[in-house]
C-alpha atoms as a PDB file:
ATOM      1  CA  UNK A   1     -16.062 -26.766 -23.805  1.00  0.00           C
ATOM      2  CA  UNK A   2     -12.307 -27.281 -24.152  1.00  0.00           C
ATOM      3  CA  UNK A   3     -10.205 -26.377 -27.026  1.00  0.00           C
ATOM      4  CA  UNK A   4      -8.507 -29.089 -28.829  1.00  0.00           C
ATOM      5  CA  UNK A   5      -4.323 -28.950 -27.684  1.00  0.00           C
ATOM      6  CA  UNK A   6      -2.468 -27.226 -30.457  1.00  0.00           C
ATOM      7  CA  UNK A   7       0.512 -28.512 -31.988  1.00  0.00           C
ATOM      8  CA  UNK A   8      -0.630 -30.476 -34.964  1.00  0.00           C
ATOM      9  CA  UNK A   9      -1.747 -33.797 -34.085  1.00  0.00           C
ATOM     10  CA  UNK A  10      -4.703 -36.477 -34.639  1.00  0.00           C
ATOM     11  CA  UNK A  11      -7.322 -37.518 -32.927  1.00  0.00           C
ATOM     12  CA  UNK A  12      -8.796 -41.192 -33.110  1.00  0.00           C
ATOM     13  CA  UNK A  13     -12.014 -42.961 -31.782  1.00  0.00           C
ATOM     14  CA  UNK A  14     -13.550 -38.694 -30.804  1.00  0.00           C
ATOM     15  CA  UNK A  15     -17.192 -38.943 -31.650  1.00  0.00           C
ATOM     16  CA  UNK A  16     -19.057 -36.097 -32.782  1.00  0.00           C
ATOM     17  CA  UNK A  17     -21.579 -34.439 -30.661  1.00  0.00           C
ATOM     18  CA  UNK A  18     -22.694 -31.000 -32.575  1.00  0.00           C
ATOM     19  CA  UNK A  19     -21.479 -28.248 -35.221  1.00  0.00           C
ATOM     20  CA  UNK A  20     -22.107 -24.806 -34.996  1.00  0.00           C
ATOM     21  CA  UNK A  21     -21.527 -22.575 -38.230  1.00  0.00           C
ATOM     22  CA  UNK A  22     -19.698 -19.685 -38.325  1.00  0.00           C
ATOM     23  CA  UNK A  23     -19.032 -16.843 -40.802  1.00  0.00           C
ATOM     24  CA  UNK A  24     -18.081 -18.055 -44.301  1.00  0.00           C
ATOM     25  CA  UNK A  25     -14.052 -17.532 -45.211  1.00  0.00           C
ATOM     26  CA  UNK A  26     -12.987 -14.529 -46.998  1.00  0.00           C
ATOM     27  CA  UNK A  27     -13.570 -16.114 -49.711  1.00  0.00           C
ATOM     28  CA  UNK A  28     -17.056 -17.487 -49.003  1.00  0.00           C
ATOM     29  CA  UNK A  29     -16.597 -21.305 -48.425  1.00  0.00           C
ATOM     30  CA  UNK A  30     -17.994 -22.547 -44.914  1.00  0.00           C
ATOM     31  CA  UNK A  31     -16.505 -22.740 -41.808  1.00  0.00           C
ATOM     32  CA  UNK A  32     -17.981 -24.412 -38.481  1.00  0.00           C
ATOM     33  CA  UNK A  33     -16.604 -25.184 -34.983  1.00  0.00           C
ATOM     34  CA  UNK A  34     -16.936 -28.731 -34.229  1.00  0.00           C
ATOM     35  CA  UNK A  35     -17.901 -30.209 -30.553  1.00  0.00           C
ATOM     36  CA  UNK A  36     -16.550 -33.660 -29.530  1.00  0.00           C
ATOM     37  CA  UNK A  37     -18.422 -35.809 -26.980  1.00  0.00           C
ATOM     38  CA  UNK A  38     -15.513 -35.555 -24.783  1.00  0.00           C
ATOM     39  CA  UNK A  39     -15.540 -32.086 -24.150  1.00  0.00           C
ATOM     40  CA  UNK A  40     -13.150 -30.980 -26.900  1.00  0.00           C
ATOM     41  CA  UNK A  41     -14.076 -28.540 -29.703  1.00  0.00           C
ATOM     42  CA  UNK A  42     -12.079 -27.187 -32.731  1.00  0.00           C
ATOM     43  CA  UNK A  43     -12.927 -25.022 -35.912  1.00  0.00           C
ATOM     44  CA  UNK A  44     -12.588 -26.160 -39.537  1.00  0.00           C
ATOM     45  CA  UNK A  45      -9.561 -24.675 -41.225  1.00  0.00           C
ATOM     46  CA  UNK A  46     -10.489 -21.909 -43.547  1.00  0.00           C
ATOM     47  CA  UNK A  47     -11.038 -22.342 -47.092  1.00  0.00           C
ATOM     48  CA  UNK A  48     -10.549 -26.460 -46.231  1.00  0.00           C
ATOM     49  CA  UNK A  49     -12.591 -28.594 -48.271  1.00  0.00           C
ATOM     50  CA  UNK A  50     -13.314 -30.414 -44.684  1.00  0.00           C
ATOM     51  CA  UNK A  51     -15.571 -27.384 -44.657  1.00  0.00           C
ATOM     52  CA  UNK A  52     -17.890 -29.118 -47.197  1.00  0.00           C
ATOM     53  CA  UNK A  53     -18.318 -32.695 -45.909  1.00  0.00           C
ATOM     54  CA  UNK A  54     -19.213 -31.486 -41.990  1.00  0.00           C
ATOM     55  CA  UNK A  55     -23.293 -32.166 -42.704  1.00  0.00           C
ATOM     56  CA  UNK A  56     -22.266 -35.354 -44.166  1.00  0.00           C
ATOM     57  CA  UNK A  57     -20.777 -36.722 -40.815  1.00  0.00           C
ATOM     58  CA  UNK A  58     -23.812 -35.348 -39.060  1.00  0.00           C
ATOM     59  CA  UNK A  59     -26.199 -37.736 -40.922  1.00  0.00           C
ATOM     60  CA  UNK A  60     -28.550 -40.402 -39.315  1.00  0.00           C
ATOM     61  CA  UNK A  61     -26.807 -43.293 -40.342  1.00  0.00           C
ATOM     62  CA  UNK A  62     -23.084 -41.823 -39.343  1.00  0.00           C
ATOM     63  CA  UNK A  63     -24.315 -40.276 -35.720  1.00  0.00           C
ATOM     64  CA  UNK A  64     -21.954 -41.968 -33.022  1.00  0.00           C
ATOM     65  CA  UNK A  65     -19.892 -43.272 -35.011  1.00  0.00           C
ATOM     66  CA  UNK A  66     -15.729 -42.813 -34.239  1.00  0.00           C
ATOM     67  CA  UNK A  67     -13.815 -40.720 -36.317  1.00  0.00           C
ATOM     68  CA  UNK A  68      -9.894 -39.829 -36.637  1.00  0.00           C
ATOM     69  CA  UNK A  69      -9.705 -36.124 -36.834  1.00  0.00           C
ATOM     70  CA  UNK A  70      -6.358 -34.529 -38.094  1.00  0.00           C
ATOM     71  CA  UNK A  71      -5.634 -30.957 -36.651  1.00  0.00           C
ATOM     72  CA  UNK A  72      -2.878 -28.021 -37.863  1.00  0.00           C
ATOM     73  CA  UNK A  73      -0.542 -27.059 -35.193  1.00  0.00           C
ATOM     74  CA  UNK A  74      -2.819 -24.302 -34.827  1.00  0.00           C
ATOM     75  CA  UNK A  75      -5.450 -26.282 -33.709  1.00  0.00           C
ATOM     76  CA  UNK A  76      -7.562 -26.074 -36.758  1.00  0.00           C
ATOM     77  CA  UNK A  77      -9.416 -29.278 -37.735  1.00  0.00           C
ATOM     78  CA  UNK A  78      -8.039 -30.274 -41.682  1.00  0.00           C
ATOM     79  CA  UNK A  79      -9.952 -34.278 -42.223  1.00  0.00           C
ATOM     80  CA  UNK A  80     -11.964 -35.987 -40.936  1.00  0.00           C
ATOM     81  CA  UNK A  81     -12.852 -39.783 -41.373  1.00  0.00           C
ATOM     82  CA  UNK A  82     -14.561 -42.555 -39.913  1.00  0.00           C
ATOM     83  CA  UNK A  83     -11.892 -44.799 -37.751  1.00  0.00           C
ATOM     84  CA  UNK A  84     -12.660 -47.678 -40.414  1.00  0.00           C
ATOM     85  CA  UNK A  85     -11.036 -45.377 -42.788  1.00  0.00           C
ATOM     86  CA  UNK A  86     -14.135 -44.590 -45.029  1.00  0.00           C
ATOM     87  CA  UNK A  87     -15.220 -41.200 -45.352  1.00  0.00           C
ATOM     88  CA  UNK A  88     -18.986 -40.075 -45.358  1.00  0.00           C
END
């Protein structure tokens, strides 16, 4: 899998393909890394309330659908929302 290019930027139309969790933040909220269906992959941005929503986007009725993803410049994935503009 390929990193997502740093330098702060957005992502439209990327579909989801898995999540794997990783350690909690210092200060104990959740943090995943987040596979794309085009190869791409990014972490959540620590202590990020994007953190919380992940399983939402992951649920039957949202699986395959687009979403715009908004990255730091560090490459860290801070929203996420379907390309309709809703959010799950």
């Amino acid at each position: 899998m390929q990193s997502i290019p740093k330098g702060g930027s957005q992502s439209t139309g990327v579909v989801i393909d898995h999540v794997e969790r990783l350690k909690l933040s210092a200060n104990g909220n959740p943090r995943f890394r987040i596979y794309f269906t085009n190869g791409f992959s990014a972490p959540t941005q620590s202590d990020n309330s994007v953190g919380y929503s992940v399983s939402n986007y992951l649920s039957i009725d949202n699986r395959n659908r687009p979403v715009i993803v908004t990255f730091t410049k560090a490459g860290f994935i801070t929203d996420i929302q379907f390309t309709d503009g809703t959010r799950a």
